[in-house]
C-alpha atoms as a PDB file:
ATOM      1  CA  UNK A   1       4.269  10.277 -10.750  1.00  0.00           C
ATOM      2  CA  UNK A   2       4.190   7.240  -8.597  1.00  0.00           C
ATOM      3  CA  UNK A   3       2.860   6.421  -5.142  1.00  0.00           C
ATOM      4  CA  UNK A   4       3.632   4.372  -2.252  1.00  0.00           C
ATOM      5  CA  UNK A   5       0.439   2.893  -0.705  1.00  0.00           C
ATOM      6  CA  UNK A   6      -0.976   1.114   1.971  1.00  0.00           C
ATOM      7  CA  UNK A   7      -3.767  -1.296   1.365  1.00  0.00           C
ATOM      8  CA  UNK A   8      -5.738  -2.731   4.971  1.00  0.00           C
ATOM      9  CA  UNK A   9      -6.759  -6.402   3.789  1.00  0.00           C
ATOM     10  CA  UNK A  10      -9.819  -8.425   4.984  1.00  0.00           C
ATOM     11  CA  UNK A  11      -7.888 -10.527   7.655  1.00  0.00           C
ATOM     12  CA  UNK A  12      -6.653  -6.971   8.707  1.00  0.00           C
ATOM     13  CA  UNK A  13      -3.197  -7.063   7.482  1.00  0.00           C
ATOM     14  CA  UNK A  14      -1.310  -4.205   5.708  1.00  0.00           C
ATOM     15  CA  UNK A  15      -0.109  -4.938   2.138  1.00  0.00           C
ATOM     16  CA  UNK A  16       2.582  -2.062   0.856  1.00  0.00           C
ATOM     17  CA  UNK A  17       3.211  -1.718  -2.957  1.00  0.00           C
ATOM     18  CA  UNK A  18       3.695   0.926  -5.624  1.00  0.00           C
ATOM     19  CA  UNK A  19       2.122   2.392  -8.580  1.00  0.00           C
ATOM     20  CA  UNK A  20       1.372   5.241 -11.198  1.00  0.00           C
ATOM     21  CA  UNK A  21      -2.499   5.114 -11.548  1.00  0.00           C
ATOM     22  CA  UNK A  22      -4.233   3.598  -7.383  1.00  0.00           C
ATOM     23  CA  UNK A  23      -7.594   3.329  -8.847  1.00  0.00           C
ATOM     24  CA  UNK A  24      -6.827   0.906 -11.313  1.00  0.00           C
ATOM     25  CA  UNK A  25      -3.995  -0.682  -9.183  1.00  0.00           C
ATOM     26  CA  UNK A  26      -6.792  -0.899  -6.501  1.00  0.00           C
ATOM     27  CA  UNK A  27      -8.968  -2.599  -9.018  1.00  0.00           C
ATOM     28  CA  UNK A  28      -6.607  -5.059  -9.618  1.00  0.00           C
ATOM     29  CA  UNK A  29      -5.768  -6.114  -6.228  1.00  0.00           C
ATOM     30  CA  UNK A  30      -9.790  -6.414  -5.503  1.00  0.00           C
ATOM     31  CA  UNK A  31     -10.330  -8.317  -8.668  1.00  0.00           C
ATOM     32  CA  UNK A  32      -7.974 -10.510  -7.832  1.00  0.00           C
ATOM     33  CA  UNK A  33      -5.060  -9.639 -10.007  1.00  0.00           C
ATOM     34  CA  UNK A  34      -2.751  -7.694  -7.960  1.00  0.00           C
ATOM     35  CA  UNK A  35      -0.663 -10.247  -6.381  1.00  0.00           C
ATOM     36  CA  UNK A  36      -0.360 -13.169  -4.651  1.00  0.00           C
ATOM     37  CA  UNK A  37      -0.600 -11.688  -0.869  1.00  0.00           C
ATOM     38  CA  UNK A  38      -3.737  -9.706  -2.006  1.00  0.00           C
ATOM     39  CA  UNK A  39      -5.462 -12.320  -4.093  1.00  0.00           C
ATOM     40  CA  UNK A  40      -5.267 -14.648  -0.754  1.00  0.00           C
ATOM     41  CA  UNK A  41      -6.205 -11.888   2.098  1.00  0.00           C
ATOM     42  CA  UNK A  42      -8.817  -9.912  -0.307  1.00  0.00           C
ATOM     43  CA  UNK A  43      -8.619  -6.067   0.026  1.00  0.00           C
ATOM     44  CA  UNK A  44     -10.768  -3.860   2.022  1.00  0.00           C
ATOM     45  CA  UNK A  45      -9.258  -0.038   0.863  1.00  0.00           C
ATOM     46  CA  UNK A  46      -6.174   1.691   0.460  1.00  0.00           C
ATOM     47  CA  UNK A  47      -5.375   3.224   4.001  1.00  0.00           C
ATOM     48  CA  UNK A  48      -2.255   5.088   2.928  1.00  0.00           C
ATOM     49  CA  UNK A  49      -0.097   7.002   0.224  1.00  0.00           C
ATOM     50  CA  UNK A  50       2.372   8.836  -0.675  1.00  0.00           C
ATOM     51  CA  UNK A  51       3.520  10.325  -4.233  1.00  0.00           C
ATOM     52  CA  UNK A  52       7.362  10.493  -5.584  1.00  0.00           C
ATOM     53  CA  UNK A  53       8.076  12.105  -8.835  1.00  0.00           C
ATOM     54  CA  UNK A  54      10.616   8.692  -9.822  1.00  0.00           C
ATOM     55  CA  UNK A  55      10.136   5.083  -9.969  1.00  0.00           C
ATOM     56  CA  UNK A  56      12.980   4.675  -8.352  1.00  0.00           C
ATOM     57  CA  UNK A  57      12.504   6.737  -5.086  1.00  0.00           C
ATOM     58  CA  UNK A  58       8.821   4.878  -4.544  1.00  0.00           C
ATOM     59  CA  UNK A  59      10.896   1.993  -4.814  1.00  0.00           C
ATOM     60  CA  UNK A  60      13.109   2.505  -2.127  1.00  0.00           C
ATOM     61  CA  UNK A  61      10.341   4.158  -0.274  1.00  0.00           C
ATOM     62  CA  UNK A  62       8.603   0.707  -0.353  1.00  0.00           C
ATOM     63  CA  UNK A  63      11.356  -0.997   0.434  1.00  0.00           C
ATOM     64  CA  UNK A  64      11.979   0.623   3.948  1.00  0.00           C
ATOM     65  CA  UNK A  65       8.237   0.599   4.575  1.00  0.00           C
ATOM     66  CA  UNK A  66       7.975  -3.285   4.007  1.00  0.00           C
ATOM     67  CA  UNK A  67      10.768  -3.464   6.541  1.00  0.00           C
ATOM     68  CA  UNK A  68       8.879  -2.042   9.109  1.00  0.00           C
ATOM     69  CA  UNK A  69       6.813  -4.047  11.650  1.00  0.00           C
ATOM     70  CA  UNK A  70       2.843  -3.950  11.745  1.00  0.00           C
ATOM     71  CA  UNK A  71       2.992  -1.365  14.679  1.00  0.00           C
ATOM     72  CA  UNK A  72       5.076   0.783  13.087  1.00  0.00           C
ATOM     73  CA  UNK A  73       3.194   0.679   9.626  1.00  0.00           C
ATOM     74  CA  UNK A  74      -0.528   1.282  11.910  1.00  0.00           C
ATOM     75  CA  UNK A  75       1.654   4.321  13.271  1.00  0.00           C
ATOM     76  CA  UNK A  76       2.235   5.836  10.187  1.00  0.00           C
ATOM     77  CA  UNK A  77      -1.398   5.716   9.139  1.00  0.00           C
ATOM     78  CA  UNK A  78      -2.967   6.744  12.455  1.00  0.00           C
ATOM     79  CA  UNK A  79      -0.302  10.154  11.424  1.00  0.00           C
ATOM     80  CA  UNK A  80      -2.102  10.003   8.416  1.00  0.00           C
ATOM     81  CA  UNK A  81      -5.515   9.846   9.562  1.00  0.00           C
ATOM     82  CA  UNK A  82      -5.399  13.017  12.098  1.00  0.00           C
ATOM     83  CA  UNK A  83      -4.438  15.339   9.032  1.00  0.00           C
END
């Protein structure tokens, strides 16, 4: 199982990635250790995610997700939020 996520940063920007196991991906990112973008903007919590049975499909999940703009992205987890 993998999942797409959403993570809503300190400076309030929205960092997408993927993984098999959020808590300790989560961990990572707020220790410092998930990436670059993360280690520089700190992380505040996941806002967002969704789960795909293949590697592959949370990849090209991502991938369209990253295109998006900010307003579109807040969009998706405002949809989120109300269920």
């Amino acid at each position: 199982m993998y999942f797409v996520y959403l993570l809503r940063c300190k400076d309030k920007s929205i960092y997408t990635g993927i993984t098999n196991d959020l808590l300790r991906r989560l961990k990572q990112h707020k220790s410092g250790k998930g990436g670059r973008y993360t280690r520089a903007r700190g992380v505040r919590e996941i806002v967002y995610t969704e789960k795909y049975k293949t590697r592959g499909e949370a990849l090209k999940r991502e991938a369209e997700i990253k295109s998006w703009r900010r307003d579109r992205k807040l969009s998706l987890i405002k949809i989120d939020e109300r269920r």
